[in-house]
PDB file of N, CA and C in Angstrom:
ATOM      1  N   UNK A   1     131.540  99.922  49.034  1.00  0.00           N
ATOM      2  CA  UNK A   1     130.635  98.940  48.447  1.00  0.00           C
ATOM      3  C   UNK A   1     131.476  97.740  48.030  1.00  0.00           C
ATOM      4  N   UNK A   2     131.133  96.737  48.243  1.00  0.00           N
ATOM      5  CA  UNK A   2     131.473  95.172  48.344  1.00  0.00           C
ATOM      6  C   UNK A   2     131.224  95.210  46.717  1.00  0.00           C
ATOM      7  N   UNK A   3     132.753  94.477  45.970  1.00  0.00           N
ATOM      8  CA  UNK A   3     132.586  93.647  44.915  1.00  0.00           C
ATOM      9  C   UNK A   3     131.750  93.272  44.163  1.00  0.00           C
ATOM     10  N   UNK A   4     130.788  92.407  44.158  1.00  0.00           N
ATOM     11  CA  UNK A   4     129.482  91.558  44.357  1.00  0.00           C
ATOM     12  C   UNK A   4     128.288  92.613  44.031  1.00  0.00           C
ATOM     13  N   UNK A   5     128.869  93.520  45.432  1.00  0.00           N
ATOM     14  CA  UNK A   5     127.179  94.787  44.957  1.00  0.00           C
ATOM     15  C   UNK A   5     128.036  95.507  43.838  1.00  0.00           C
ATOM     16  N   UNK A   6     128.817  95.728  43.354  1.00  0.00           N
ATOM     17  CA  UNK A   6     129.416  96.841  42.527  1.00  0.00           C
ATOM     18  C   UNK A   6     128.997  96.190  41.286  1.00  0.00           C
ATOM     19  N   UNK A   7     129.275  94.804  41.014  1.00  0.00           N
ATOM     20  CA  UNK A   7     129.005  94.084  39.778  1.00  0.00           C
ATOM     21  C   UNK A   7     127.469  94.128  39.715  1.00  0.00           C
ATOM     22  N   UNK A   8     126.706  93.594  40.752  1.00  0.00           N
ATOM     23  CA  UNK A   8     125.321  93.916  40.987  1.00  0.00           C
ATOM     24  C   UNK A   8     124.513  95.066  40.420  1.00  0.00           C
ATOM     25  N   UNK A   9     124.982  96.126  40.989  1.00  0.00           N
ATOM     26  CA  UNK A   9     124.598  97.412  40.576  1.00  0.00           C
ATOM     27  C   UNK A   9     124.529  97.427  38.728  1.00  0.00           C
ATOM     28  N   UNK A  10     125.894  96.852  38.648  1.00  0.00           N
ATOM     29  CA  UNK A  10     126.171  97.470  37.061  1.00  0.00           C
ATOM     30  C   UNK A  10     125.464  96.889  36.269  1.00  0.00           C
ATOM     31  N   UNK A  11     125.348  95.231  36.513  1.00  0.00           N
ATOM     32  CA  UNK A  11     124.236  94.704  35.822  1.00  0.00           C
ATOM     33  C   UNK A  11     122.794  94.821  35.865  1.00  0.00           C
ATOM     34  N   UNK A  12     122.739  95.758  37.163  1.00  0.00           N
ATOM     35  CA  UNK A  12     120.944  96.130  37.351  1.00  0.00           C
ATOM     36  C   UNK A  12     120.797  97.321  36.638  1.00  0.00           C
ATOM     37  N   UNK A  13     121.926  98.446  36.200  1.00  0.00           N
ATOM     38  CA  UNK A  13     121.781  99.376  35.431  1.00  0.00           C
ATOM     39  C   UNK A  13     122.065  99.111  34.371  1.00  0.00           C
ATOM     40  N   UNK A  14     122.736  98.220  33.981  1.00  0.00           N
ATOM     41  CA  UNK A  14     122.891  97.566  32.115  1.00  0.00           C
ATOM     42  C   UNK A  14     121.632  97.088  31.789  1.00  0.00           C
ATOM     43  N   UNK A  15     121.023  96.232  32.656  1.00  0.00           N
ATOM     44  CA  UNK A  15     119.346  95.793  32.238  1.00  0.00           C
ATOM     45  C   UNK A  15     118.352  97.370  32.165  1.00  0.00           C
ATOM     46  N   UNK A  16     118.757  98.086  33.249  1.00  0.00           N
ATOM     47  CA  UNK A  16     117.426  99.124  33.206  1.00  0.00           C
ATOM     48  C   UNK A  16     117.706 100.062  31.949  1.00  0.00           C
ATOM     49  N   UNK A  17     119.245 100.169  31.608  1.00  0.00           N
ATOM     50  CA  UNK A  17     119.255 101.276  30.404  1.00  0.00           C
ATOM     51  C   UNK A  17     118.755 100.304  28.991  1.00  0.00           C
ATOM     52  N   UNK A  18     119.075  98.990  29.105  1.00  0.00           N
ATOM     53  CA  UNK A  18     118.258  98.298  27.979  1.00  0.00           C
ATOM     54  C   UNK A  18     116.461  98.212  27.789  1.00  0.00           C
ATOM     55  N   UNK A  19     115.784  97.869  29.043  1.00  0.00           N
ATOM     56  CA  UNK A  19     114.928  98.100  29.536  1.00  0.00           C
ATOM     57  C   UNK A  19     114.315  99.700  28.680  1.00  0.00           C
ATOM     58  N   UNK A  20     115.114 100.631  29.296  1.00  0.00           N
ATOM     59  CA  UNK A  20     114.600 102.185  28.834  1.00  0.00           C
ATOM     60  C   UNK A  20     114.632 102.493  27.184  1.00  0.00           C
ATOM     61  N   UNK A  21     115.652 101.472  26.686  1.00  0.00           N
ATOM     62  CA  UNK A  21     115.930 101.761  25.080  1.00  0.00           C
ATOM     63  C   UNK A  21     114.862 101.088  24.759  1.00  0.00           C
ATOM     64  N   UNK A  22     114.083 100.257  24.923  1.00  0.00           N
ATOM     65  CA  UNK A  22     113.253  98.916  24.550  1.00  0.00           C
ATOM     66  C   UNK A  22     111.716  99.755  24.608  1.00  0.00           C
ATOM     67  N   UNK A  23     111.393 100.458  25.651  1.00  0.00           N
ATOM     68  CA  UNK A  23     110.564 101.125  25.841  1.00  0.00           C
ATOM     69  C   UNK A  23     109.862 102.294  25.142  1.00  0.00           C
ATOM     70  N   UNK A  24     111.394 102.693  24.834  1.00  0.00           N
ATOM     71  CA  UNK A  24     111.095 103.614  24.017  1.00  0.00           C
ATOM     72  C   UNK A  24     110.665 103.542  22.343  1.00  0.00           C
ATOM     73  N   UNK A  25     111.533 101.973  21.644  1.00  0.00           N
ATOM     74  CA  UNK A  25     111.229 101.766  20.641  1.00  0.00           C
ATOM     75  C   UNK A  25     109.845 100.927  20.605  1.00  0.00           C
ATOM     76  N   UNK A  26     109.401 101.103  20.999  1.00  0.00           N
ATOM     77  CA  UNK A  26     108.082 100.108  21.330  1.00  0.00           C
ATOM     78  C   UNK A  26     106.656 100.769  21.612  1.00  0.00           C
ATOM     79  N   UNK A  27     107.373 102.083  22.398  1.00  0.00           N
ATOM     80  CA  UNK A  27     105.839 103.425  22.401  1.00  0.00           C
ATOM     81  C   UNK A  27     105.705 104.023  20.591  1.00  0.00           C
ATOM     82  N   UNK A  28     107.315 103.865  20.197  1.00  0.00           N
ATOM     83  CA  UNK A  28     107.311 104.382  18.320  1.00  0.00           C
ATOM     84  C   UNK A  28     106.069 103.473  18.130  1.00  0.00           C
ATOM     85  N   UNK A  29     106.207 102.340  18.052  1.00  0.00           N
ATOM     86  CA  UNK A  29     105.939 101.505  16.889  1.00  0.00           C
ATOM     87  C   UNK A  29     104.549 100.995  17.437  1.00  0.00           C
ATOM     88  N   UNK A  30     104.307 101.006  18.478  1.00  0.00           N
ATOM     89  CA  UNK A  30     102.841 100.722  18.896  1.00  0.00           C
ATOM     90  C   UNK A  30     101.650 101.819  18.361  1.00  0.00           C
ATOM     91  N   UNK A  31     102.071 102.728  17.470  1.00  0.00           N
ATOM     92  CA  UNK A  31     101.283 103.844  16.347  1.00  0.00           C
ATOM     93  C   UNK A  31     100.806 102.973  15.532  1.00  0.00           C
ATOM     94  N   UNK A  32     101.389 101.884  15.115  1.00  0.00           N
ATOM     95  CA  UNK A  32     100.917 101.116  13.749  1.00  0.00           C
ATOM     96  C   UNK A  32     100.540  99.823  14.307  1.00  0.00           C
ATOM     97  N   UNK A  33     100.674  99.465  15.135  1.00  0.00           N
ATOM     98  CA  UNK A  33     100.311  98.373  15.949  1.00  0.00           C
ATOM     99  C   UNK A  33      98.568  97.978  16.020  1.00  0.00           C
ATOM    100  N   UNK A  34      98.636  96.442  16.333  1.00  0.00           N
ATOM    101  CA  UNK A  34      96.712  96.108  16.467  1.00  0.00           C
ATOM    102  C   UNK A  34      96.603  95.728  17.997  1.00  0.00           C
ATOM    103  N   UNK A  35      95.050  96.272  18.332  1.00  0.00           N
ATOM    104  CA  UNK A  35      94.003  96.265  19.373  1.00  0.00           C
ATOM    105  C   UNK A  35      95.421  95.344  20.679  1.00  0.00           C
ATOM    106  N   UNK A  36      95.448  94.248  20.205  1.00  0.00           N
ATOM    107  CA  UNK A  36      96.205  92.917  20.406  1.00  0.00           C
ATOM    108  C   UNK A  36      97.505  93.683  21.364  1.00  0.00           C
ATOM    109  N   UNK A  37      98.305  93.850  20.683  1.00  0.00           N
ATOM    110  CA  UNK A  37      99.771  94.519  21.386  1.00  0.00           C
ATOM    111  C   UNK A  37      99.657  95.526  21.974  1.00  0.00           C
ATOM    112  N   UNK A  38      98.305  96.652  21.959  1.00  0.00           N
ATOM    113  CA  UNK A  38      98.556  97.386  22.539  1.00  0.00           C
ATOM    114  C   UNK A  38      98.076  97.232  24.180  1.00  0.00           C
ATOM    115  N   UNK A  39      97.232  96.139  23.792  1.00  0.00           N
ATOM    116  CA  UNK A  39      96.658  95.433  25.306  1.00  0.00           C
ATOM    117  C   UNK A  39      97.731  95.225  26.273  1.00  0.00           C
ATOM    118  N   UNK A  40      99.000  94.156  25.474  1.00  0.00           N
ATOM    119  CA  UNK A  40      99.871  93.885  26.066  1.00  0.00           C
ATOM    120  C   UNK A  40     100.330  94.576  26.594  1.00  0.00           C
ATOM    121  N   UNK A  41     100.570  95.962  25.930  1.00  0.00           N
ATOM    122  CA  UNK A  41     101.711  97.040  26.486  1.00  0.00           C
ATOM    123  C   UNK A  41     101.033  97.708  27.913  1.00  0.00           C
ATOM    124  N   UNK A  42      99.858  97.968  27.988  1.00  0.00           N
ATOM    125  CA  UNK A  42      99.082  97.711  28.980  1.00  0.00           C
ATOM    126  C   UNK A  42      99.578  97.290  30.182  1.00  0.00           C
ATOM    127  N   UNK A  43      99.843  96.394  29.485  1.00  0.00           N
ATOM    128  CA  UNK A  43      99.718  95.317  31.058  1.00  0.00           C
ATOM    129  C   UNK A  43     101.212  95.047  31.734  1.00  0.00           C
ATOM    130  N   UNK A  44     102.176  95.498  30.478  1.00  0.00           N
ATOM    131  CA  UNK A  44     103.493  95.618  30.651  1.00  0.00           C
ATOM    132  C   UNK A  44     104.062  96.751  31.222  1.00  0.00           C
ATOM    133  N   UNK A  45     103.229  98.014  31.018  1.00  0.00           N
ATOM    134  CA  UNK A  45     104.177  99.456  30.891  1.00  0.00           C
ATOM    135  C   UNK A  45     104.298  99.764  32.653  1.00  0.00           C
ATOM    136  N   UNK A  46     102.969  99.230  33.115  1.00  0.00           N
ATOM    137  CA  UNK A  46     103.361  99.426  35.051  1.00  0.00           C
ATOM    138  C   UNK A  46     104.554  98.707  35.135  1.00  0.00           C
ATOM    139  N   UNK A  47     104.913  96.975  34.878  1.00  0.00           N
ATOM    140  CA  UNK A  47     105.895  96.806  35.706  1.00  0.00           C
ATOM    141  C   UNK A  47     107.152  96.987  34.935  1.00  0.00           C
ATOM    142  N   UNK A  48     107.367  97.909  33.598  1.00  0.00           N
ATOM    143  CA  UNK A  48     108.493  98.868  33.161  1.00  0.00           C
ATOM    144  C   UNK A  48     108.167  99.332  34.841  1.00  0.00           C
ATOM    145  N   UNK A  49     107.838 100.959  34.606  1.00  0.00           N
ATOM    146  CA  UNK A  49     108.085 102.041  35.561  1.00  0.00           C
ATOM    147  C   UNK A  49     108.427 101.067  37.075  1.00  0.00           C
ATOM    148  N   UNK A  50     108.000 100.231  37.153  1.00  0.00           N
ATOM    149  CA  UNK A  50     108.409  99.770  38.772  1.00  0.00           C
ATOM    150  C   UNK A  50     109.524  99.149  38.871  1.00  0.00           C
ATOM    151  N   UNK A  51     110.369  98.671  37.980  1.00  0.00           N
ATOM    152  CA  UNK A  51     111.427  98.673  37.734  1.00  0.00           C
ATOM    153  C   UNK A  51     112.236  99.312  37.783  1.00  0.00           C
ATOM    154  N   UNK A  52     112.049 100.381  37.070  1.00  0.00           N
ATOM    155  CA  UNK A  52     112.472 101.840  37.318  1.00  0.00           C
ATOM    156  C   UNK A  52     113.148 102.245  38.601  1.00  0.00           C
ATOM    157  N   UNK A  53     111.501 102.437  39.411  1.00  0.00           N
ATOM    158  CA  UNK A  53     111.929 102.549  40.498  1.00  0.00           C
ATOM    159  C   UNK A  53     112.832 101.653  41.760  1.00  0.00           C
ATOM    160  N   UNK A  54     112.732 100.257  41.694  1.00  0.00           N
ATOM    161  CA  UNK A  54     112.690  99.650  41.901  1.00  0.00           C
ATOM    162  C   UNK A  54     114.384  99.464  41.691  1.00  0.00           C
ATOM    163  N   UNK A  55     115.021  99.914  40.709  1.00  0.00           N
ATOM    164  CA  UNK A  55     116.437  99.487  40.226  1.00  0.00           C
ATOM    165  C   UNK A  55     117.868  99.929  41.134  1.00  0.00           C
ATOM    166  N   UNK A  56     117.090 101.258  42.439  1.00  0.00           N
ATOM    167  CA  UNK A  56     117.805 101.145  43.106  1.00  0.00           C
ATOM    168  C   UNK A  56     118.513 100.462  44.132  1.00  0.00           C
ATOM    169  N   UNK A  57     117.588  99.663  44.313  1.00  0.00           N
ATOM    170  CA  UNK A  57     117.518  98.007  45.310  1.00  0.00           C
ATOM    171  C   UNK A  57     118.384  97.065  44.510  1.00  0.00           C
ATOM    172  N   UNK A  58     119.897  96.887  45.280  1.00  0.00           N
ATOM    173  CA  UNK A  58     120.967  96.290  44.808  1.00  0.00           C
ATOM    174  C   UNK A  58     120.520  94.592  45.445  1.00  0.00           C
ATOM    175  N   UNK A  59     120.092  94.271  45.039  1.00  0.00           N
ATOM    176  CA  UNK A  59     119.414  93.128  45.206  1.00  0.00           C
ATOM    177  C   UNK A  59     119.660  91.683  44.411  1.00  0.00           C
ATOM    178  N   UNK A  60     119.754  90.590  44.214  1.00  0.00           N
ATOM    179  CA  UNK A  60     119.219  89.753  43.237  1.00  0.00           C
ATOM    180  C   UNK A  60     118.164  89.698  42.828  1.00  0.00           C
ATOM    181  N   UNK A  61     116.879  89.807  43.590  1.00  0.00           N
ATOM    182  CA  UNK A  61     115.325  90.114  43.088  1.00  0.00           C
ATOM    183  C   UNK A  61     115.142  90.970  42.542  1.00  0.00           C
ATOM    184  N   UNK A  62     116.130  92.099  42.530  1.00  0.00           N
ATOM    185  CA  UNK A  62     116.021  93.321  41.399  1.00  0.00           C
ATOM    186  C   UNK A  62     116.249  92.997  40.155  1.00  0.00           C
ATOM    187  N   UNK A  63     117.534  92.665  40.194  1.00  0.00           N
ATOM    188  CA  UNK A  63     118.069  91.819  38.950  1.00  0.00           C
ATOM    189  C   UNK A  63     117.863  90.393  38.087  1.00  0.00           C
ATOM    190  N   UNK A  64     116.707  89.764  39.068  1.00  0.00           N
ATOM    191  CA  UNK A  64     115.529  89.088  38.309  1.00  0.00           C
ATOM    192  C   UNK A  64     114.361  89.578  37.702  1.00  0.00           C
ATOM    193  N   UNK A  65     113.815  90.591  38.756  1.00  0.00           N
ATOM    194  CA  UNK A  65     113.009  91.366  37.791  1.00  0.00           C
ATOM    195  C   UNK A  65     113.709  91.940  37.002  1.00  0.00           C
ATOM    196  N   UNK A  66     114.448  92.577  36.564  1.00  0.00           N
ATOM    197  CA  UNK A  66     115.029  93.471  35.523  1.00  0.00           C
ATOM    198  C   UNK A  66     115.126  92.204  34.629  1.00  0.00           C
ATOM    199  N   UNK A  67     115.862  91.568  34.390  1.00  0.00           N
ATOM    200  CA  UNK A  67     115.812  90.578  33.098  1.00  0.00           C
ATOM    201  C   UNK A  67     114.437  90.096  32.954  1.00  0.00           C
ATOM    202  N   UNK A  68     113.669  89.500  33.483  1.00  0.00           N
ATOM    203  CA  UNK A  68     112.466  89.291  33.338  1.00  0.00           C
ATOM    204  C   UNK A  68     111.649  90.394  32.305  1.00  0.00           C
ATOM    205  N   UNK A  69     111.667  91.897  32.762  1.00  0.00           N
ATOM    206  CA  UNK A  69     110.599  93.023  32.234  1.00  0.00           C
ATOM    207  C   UNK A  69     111.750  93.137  30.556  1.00  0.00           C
ATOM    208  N   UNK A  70     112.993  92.711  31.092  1.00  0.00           N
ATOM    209  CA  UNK A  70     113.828  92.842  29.741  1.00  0.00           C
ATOM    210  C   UNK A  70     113.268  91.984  28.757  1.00  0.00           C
ATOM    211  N   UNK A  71     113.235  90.902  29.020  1.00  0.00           N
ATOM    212  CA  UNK A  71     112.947  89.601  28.413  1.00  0.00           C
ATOM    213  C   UNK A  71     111.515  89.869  27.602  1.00  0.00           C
ATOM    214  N   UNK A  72     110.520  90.301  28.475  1.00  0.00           N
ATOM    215  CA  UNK A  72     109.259  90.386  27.928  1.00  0.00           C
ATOM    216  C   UNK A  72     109.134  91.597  27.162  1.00  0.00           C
ATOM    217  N   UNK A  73     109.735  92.716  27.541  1.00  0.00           N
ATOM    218  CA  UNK A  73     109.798  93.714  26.582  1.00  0.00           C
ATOM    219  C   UNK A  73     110.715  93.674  24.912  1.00  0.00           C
ATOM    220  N   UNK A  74     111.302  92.639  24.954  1.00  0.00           N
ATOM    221  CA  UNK A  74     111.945  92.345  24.267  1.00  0.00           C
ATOM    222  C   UNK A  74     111.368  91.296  23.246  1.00  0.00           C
ATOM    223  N   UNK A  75     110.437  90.563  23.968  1.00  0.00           N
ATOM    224  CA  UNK A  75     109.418  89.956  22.805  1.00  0.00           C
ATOM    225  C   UNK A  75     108.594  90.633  21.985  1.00  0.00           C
ATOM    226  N   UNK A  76     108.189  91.538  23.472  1.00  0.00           N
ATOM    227  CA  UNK A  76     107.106  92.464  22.897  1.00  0.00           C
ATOM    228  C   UNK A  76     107.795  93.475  21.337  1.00  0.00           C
ATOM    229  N   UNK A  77     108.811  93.711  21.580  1.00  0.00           N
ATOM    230  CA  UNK A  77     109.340  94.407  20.622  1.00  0.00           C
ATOM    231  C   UNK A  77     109.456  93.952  19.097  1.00  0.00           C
ATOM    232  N   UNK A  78     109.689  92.367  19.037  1.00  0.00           N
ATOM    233  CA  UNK A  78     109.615  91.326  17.936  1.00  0.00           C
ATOM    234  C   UNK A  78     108.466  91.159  17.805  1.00  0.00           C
ATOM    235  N   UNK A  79     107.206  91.136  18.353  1.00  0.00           N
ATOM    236  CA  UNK A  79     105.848  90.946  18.306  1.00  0.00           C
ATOM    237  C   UNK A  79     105.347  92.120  17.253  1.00  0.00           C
ATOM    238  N   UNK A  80     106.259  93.397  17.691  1.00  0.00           N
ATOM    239  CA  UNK A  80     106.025  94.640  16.381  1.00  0.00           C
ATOM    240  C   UNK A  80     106.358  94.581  15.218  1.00  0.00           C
ATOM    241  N   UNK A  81     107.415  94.132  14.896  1.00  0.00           N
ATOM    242  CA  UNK A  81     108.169  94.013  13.747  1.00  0.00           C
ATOM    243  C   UNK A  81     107.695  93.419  12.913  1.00  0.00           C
TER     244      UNK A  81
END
């Protein structure tokens, strides 16, 4: 494996294990959560899992989506707090 994909890889699995930590604190806290956020999570939690899957594809479009579902899950997470 080429350089490039090796760094690739690592940053598509540094986003997905952040991704998975984010997910998880966010199913906690959506217990106390309103009507509102849980809509969001909704609409968020498919393109989590397709990511998921999706993270084996050493790609740049992987690794745009991955910061992207990071990014928004990551609001979403401040949106709880």
């Amino acid at each position: 494996m080429g350089e490039i994909t090796t760094n690739l890889k690592a940053e598509i699995q540094k986003g997905l294990s952040q991704i998975q930590t984010l997910r998880d604190e966010v199913r906690v806290r959506l217990h106390l959560a309103g009507m509102e956020v849980k809509d969001e999570w909704q609409k968020l939690e498919p393109r989590v899992e397709e990511i998921e899957r999706r993270a084996e594809e050493v790609t740049d479009a992987t690794k745009t989506a991955v910061e992207d579902v990071l990014q928004k899950l990551s609001n979403l997470r401040k949106s709880l707090s």
